[in-house]
N, C-alpha and C. Protein backbone atom coordinates (compact mmCIF):
# COMPACT_ATOMS: atom_id res chain seq x y z
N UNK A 1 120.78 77.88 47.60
CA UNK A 1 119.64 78.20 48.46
C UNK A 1 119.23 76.93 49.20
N UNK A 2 119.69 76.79 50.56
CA UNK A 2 119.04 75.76 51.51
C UNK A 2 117.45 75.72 51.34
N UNK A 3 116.60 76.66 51.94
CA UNK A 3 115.15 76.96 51.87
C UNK A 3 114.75 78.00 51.21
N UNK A 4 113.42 78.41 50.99
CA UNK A 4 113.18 79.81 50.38
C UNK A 4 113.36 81.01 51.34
N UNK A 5 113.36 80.55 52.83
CA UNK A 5 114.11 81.15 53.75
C UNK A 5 115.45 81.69 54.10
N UNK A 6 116.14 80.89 53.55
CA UNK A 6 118.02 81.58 53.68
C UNK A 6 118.64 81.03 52.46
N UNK A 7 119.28 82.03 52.21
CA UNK A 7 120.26 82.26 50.76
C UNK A 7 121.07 82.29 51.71
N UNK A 8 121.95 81.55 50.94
CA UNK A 8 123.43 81.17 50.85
C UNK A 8 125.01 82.04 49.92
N UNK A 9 125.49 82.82 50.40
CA UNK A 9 126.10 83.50 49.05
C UNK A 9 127.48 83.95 50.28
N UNK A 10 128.25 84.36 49.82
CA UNK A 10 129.75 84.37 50.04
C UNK A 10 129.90 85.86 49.91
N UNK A 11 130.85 86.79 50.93
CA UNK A 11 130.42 87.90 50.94
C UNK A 11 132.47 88.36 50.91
N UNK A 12 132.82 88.39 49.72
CA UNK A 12 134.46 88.68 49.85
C UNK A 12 135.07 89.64 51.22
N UNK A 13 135.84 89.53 51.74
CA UNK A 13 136.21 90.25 52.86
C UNK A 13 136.68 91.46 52.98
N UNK A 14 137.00 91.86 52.05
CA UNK A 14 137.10 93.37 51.27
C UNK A 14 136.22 94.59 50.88
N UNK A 15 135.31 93.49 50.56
CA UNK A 15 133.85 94.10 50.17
C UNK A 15 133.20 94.63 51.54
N UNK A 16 133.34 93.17 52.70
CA UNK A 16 132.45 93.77 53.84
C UNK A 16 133.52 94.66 54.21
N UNK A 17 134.71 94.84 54.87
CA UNK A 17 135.35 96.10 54.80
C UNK A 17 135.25 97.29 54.34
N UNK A 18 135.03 97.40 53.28
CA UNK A 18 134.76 98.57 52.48
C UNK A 18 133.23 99.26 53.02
N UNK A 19 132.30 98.19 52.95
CA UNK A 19 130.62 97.97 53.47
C UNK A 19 130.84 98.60 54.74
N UNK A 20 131.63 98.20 55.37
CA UNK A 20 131.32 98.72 56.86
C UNK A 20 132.04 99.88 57.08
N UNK A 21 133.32 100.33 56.72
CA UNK A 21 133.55 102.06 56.19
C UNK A 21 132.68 103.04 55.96
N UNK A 22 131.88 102.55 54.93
CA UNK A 22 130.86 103.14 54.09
C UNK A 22 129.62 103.34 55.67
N UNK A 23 129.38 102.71 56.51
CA UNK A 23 128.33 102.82 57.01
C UNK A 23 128.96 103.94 58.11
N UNK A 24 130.37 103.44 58.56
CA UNK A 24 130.75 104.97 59.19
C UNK A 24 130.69 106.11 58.86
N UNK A 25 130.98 106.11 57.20
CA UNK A 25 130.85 107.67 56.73
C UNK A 25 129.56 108.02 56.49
N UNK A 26 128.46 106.80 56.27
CA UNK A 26 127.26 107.37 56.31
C UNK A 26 126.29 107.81 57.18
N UNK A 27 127.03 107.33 58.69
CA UNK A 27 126.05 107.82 59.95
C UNK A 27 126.78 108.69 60.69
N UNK A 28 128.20 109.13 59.77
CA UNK A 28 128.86 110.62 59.85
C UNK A 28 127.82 111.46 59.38
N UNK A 29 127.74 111.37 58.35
CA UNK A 29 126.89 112.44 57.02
C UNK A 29 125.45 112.55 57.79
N UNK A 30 125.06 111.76 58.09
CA UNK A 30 123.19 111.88 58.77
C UNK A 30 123.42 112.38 59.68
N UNK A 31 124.41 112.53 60.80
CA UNK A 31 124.36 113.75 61.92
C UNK A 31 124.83 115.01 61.23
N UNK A 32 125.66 114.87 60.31
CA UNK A 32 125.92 116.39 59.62
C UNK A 32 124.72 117.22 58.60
N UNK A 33 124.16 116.42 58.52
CA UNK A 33 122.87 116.84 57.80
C UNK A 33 122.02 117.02 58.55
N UNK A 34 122.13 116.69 59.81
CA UNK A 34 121.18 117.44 60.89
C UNK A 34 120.50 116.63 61.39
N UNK A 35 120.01 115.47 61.20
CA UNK A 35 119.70 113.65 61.88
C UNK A 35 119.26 113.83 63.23
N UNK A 36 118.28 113.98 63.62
CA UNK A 36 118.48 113.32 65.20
C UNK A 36 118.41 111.99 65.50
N UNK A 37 118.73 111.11 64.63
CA UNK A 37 118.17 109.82 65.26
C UNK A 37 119.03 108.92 64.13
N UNK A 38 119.80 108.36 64.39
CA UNK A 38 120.44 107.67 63.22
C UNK A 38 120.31 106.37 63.73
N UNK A 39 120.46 105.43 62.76
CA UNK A 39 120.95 103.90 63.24
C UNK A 39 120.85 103.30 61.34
N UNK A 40 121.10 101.69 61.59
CA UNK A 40 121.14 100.94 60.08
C UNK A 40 120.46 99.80 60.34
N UNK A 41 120.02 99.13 59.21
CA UNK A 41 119.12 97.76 58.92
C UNK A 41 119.56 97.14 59.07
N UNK A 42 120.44 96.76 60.08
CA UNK A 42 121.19 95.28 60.66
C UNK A 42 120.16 94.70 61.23
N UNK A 43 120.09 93.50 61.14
CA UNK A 43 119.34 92.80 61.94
C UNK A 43 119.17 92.87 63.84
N UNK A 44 120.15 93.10 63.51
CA UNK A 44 120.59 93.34 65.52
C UNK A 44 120.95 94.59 65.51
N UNK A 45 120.82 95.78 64.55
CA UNK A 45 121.17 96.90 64.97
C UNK A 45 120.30 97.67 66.14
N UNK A 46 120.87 99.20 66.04
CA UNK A 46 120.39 100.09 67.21
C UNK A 46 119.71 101.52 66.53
N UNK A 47 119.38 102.29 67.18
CA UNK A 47 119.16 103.36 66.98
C UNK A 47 119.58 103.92 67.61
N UNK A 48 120.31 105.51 67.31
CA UNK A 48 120.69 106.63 68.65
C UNK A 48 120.32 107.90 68.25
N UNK A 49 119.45 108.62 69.28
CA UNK A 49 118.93 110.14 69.54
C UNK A 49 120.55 110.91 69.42
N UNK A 50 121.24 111.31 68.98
CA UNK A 50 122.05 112.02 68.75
C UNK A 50 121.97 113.53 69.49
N UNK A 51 120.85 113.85 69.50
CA UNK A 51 120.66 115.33 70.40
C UNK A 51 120.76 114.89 72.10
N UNK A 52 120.51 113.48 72.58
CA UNK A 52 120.67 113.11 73.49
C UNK A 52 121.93 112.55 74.03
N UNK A 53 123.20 112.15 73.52
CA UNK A 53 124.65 111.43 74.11
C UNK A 53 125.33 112.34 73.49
N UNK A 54 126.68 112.05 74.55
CA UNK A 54 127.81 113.02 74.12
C UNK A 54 128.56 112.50 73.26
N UNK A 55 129.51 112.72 73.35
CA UNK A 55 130.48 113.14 71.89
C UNK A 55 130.96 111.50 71.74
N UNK A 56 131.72 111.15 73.19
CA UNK A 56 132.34 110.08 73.33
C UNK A 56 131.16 109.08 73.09
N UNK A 57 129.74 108.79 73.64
CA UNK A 57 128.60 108.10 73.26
C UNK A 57 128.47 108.04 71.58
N UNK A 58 128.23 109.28 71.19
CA UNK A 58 127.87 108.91 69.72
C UNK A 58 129.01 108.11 68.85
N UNK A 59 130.58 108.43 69.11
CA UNK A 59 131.68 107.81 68.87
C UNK A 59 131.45 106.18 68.58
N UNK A 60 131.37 105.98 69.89
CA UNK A 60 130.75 104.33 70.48
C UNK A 60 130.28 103.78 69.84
N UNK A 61 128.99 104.59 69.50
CA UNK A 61 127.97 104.03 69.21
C UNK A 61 128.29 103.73 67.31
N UNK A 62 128.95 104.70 66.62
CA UNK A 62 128.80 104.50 65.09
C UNK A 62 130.11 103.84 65.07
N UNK A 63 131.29 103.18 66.35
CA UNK A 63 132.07 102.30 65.72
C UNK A 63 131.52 100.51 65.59
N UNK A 64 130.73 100.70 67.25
CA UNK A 64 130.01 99.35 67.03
C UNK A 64 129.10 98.90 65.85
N UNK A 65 128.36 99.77 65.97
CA UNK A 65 127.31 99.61 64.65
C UNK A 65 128.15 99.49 63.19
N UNK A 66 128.83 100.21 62.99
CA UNK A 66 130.12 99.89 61.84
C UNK A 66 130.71 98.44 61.71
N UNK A 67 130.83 98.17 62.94
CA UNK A 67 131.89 97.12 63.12
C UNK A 67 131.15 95.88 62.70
N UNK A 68 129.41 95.69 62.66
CA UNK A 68 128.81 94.26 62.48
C UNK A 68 129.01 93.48 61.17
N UNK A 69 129.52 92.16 61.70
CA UNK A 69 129.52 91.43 60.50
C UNK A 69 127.97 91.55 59.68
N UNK A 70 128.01 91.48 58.34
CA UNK A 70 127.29 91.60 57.41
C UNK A 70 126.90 90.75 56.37
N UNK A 71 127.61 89.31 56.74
CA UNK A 71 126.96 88.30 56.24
C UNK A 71 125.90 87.93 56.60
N UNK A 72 125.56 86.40 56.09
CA UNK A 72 124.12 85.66 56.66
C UNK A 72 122.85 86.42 56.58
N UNK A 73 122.98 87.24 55.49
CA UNK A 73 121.47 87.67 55.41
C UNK A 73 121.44 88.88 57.01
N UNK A 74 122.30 89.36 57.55
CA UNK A 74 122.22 89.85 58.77
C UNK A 74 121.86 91.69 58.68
N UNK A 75 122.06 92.12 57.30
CA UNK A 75 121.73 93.29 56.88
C UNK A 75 121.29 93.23 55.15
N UNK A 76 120.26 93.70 54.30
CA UNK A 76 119.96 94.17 53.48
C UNK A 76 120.95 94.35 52.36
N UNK A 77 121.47 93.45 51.87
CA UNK A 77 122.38 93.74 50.60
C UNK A 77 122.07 93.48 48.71
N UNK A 78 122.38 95.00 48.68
CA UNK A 78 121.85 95.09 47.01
C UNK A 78 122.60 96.09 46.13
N UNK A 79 122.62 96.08 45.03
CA UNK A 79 122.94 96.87 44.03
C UNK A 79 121.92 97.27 42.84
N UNK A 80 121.99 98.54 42.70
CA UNK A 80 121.20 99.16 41.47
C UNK A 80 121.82 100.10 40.70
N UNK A 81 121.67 99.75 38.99
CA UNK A 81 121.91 100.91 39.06
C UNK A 81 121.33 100.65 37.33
N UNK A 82 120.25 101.83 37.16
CA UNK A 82 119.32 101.28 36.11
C UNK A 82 119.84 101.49 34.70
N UNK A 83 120.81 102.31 34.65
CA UNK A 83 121.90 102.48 33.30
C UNK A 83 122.66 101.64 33.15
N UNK A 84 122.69 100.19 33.69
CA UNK A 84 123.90 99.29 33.76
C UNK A 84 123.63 98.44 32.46
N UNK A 85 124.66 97.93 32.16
CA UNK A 85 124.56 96.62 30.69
C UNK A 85 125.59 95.89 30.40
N UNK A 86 125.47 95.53 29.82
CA UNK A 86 126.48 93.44 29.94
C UNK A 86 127.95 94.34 29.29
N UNK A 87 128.89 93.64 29.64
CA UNK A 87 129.94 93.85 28.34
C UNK A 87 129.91 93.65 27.14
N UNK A 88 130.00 95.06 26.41
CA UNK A 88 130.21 94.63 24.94
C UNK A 88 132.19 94.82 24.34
N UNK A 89 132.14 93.54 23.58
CA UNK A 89 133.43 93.98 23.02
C UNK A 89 133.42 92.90 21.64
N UNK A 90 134.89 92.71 21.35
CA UNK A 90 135.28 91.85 20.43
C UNK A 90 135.60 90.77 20.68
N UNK A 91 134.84 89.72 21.75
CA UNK A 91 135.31 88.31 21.53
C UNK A 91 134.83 87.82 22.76
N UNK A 92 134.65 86.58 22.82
CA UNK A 92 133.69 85.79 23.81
C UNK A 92 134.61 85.69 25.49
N UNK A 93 135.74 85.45 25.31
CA UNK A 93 136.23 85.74 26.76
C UNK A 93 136.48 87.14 27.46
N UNK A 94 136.01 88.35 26.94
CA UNK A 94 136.03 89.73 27.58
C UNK A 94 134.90 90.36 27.32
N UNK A 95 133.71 89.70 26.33
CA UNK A 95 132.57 90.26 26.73
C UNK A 95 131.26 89.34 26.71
N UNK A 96 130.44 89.82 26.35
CA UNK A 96 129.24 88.92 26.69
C UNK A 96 128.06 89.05 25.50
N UNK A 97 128.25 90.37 24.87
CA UNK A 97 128.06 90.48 23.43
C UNK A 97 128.94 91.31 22.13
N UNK A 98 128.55 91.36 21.14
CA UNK A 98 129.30 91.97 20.29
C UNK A 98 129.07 93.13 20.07
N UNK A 99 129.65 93.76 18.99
CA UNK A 99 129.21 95.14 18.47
C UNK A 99 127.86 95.73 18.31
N UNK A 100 126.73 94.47 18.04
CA UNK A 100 125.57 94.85 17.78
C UNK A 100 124.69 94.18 18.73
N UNK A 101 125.52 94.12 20.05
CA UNK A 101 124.65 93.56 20.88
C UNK A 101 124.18 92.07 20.82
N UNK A 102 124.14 91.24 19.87
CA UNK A 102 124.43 89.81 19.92
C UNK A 102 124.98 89.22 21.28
N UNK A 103 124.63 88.32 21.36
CA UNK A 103 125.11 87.43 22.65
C UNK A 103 126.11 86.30 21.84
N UNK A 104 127.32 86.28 22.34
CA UNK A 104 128.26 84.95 21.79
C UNK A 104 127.63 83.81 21.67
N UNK A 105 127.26 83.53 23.34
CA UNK A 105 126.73 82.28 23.49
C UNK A 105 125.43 81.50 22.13
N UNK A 106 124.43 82.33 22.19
CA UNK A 106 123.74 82.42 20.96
C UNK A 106 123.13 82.83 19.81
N UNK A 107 123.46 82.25 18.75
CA UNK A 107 123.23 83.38 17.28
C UNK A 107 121.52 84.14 17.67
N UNK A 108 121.25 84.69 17.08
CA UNK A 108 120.30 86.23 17.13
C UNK A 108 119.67 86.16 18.17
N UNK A 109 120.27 86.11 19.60
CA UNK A 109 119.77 86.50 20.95
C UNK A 109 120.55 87.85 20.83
N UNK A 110 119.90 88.36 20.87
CA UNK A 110 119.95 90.25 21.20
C UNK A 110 120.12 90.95 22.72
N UNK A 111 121.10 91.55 23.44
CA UNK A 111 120.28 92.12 24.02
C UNK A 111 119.94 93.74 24.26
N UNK A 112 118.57 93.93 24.91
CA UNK A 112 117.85 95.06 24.46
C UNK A 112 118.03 95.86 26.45
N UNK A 113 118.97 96.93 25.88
CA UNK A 113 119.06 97.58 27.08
C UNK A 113 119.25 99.08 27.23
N UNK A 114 120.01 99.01 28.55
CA UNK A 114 120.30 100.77 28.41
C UNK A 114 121.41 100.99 27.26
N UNK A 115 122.06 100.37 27.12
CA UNK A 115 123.44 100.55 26.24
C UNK A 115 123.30 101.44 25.27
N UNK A 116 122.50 101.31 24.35
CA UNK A 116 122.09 102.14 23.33
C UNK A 116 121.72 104.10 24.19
N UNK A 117 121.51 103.97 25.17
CA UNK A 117 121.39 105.30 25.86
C UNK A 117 123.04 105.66 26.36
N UNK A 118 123.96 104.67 26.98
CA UNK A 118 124.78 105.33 26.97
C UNK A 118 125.71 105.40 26.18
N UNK A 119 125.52 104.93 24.96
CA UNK A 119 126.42 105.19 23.81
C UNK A 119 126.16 106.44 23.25
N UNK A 120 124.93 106.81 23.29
CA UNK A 120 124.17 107.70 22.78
C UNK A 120 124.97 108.99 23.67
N UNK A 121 124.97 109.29 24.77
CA UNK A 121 125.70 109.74 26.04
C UNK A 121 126.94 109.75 25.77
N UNK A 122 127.53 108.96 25.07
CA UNK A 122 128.97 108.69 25.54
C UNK A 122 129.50 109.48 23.94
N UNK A 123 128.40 109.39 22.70
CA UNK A 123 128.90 110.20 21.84
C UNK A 123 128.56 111.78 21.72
N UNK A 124 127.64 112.06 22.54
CA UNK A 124 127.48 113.12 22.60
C UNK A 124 128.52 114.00 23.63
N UNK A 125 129.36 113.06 24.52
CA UNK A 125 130.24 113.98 24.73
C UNK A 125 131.71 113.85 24.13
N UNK A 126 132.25 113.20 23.20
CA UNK A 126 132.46 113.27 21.76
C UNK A 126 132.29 114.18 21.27
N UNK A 127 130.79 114.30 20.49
CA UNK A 127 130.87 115.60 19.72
C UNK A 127 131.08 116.74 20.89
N UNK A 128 130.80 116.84 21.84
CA UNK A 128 130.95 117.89 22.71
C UNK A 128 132.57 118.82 22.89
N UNK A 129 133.46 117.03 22.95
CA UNK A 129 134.88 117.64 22.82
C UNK A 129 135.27 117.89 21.47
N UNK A 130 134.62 117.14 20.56
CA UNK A 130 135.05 117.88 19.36
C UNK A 130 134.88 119.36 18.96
N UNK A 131 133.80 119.98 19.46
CA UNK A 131 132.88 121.42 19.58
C UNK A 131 134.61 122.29 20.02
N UNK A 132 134.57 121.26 21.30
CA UNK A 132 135.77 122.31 21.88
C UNK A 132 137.22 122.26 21.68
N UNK A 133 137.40 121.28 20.78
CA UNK A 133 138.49 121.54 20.38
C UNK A 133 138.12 122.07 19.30
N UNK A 134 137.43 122.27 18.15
CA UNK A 134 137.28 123.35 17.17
C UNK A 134 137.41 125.04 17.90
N UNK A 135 137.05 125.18 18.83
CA UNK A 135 136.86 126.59 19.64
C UNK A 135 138.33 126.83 19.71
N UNK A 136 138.43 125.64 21.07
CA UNK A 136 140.13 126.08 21.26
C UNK A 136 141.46 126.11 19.83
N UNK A 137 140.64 125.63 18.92
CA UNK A 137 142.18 125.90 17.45
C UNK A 137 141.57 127.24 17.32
N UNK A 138 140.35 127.74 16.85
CA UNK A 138 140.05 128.44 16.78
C UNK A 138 140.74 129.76 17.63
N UNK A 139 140.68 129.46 18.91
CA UNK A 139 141.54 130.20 19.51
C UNK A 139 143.04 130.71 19.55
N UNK A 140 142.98 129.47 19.91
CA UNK A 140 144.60 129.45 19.12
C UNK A 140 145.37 130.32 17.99
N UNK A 141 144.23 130.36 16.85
CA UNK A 141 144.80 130.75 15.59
C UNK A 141 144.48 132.30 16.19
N UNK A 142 143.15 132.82 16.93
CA UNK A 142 143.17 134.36 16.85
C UNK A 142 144.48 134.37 17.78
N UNK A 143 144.84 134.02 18.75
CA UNK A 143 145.73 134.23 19.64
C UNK A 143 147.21 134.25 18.61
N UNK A 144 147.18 133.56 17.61
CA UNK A 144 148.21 133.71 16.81
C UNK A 144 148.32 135.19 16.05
N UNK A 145 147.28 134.74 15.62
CA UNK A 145 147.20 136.71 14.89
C UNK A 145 147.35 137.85 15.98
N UNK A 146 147.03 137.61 16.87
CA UNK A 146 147.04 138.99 17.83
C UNK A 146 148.97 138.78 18.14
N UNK A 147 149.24 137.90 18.50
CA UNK A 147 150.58 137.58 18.74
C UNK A 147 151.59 138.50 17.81
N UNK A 148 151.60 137.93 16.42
CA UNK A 148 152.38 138.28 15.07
C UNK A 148 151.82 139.66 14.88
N UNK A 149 150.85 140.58 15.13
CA UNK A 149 150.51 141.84 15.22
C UNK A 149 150.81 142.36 16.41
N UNK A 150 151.20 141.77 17.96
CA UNK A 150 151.55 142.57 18.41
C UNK A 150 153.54 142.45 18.36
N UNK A 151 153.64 141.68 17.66
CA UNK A 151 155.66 141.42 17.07
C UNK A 151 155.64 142.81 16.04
N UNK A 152 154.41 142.68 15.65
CA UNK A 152 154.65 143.84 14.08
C UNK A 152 154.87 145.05 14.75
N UNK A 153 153.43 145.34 15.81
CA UNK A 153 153.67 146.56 16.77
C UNK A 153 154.87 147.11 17.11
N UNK A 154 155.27 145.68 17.70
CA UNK A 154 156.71 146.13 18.56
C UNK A 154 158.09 146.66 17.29
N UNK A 155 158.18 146.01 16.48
CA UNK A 155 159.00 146.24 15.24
C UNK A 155 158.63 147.84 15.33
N UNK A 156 157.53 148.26 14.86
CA UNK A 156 157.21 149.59 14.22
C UNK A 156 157.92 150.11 15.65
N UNK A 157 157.41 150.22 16.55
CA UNK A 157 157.98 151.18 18.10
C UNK A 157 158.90 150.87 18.01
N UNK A 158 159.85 149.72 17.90
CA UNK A 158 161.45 150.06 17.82
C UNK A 158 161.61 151.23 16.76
N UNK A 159 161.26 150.91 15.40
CA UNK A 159 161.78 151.59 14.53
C UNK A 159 161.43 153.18 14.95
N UNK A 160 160.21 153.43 15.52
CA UNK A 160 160.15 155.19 15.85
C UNK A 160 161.18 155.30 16.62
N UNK A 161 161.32 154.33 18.04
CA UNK A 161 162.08 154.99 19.17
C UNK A 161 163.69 155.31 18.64
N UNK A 162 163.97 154.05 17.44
CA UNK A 162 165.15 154.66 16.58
C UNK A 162 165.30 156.16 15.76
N UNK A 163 163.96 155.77 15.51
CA UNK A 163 164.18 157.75 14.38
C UNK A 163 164.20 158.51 15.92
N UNK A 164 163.63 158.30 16.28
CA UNK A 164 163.49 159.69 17.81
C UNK A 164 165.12 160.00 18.54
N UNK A 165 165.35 158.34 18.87
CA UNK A 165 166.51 158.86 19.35
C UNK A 165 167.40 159.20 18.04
N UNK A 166 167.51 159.28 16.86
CA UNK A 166 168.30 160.22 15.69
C UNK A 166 167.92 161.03 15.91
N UNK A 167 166.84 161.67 15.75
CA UNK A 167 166.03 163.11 15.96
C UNK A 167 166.21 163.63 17.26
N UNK A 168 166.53 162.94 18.07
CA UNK A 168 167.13 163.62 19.30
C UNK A 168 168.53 164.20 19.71
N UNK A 169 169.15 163.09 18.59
CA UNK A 169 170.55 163.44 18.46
C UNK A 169 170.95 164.71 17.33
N UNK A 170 169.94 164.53 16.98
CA UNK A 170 169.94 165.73 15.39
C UNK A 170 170.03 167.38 15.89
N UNK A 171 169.14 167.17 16.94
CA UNK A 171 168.23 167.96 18.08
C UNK A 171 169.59 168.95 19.11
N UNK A 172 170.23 167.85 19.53
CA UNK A 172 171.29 167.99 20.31
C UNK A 172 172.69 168.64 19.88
N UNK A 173 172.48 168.10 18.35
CA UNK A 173 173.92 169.01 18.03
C UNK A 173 173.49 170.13 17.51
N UNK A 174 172.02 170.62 16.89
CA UNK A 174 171.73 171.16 16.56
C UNK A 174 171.71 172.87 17.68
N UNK A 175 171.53 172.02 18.60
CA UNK A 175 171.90 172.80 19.98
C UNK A 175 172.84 173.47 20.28
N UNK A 176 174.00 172.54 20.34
CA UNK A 176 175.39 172.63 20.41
C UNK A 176 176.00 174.02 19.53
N UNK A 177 175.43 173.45 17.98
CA UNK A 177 175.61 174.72 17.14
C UNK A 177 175.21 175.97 16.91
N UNK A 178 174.06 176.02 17.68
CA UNK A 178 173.29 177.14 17.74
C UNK A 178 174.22 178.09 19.55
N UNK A 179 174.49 176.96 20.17
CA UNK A 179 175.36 177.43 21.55
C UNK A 179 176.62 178.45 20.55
N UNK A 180 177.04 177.63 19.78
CA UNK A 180 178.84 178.09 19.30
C UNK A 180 178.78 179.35 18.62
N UNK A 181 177.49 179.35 17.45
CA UNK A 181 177.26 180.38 16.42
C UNK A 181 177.36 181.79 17.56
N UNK A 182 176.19 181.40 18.48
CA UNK A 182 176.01 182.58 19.74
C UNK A 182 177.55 183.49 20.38
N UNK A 183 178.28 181.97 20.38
CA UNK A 183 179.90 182.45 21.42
C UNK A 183 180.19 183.05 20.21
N UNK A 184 180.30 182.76 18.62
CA UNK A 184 181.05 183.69 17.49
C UNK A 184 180.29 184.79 17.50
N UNK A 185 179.20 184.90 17.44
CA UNK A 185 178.53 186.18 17.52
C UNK A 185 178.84 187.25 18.72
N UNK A 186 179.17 187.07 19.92
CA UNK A 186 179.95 187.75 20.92
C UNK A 186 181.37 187.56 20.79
N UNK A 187 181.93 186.97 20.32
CA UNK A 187 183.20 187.43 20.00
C UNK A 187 183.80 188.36 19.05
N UNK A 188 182.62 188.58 17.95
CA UNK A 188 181.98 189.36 16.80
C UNK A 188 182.20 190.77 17.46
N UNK A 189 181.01 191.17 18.23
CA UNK A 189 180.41 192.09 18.58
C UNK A 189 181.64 192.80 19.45
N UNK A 190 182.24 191.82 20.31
CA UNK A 190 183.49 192.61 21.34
C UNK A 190 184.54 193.03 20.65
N UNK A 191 184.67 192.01 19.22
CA UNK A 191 186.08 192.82 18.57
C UNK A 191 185.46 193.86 17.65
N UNK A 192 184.64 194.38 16.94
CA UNK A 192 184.04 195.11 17.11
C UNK A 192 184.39 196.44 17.40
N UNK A 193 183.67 196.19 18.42
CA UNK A 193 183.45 197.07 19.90
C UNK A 193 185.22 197.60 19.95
N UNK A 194 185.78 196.47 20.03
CA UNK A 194 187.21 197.11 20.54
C UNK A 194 188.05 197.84 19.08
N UNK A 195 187.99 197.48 18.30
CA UNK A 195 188.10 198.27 16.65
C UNK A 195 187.66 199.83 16.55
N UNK A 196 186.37 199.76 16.74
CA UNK A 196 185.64 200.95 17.32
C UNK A 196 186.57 201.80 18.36
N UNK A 197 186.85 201.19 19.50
CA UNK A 197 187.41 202.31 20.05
C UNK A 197 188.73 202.55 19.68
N UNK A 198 189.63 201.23 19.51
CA UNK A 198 191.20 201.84 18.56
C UNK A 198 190.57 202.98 17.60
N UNK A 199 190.01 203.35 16.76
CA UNK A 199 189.82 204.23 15.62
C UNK A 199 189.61 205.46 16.30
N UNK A 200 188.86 205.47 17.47
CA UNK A 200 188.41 206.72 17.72
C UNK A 200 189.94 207.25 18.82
N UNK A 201 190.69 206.56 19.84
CA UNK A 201 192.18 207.02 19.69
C UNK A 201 192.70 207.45 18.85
């Protein structure tokens, strides 16, 4: 910090890239949401009536405004985000405290944050997938039983459609024989018949 007037800070070139993307898609989104009047907190920025320029104007207008460098204090730069908290892990070069929140740097400096909320968060959807994977075995297993009962099903319907087609075949000659008995029975009746009349010659 030169004065209490200008901060000094280094702005990676990637970042403002990304920064200035972000401001295209965001003064996309404010005319799609219905905006008449868009512009950004650049220091030298603009404003534009959107119900007033055409297509090619508004174009113009959100590549320039996109395009401003964003160093030097020249636009509003910040981050929030109130669930945030230090790294915790196992060891002083990948985090910043330990398991219980300890700080490496010094014995019983604590720190006291959101963390404890999103652990809290982070096991509850834990138990959440555990819930559902109990459901889905659960499932599983009825889907098993319905499975092996409908194999049993199918077993039993083979085995009828087997007796049926026997019983159909049983059926068929049974037919057959009842056809033949009929032809002996008229062959019966005609010799017979013809006996009958030799006698009466």
């Amino acid at each position: 910090m030169e004065s209490p007037l200008r901060i000094i800070y280094k702005l990676a070139g990637v970042d403002e890239k990304n920064l200035q993307k972000g401001i295209d898609k965001v003064l996309r989104i404010l005319v799609a949401a219905g905006a008449k009047e868009i512009g950004t907190h650049h220091n030298k920025g603009r404003t534009l009536n959107v119900k007033q320029v055409s297509y090619h104007e508004f174009e113009k207008f959100v590549k320039e405004e996109s395009s401003r460098p964003l160093a030097d204090l020249s636009t509003p730069l910040c981050s929030a985000h109130q669930m945030g908290s230090c790294r915790m892990g196992s060891n002083l070069k990948q985090s910043v405290v330990n398991e219980t929140r300890e700080t490496w740097e010094m014995e019983g400096l604590y720190v006291a944050d959101t963390i404890k909320l999103e652990l809290d968060m982070l096991s509850k959807k834990i138990e959440v997938k555990e819930v559902e994977n109990v459901y889905l075995n659960e499932s599983i297993e009825r889907m098993d039983k319905e499975l092996q009962q409908i194999k049993g099903a199918n077993c039993r319907l083979s085995h009828q459609v087997k007796n049926s087609e026997n019983l159909l075949d049983k059926d068929l000659e049974l037919l057959e024989m009842i056809k033949r008995l009929r032809a002996v029975e008229t062959l019966n009746e005609e010799f017979c018949r013809y006996i009958e009349k030799l006698n009466m010659d």
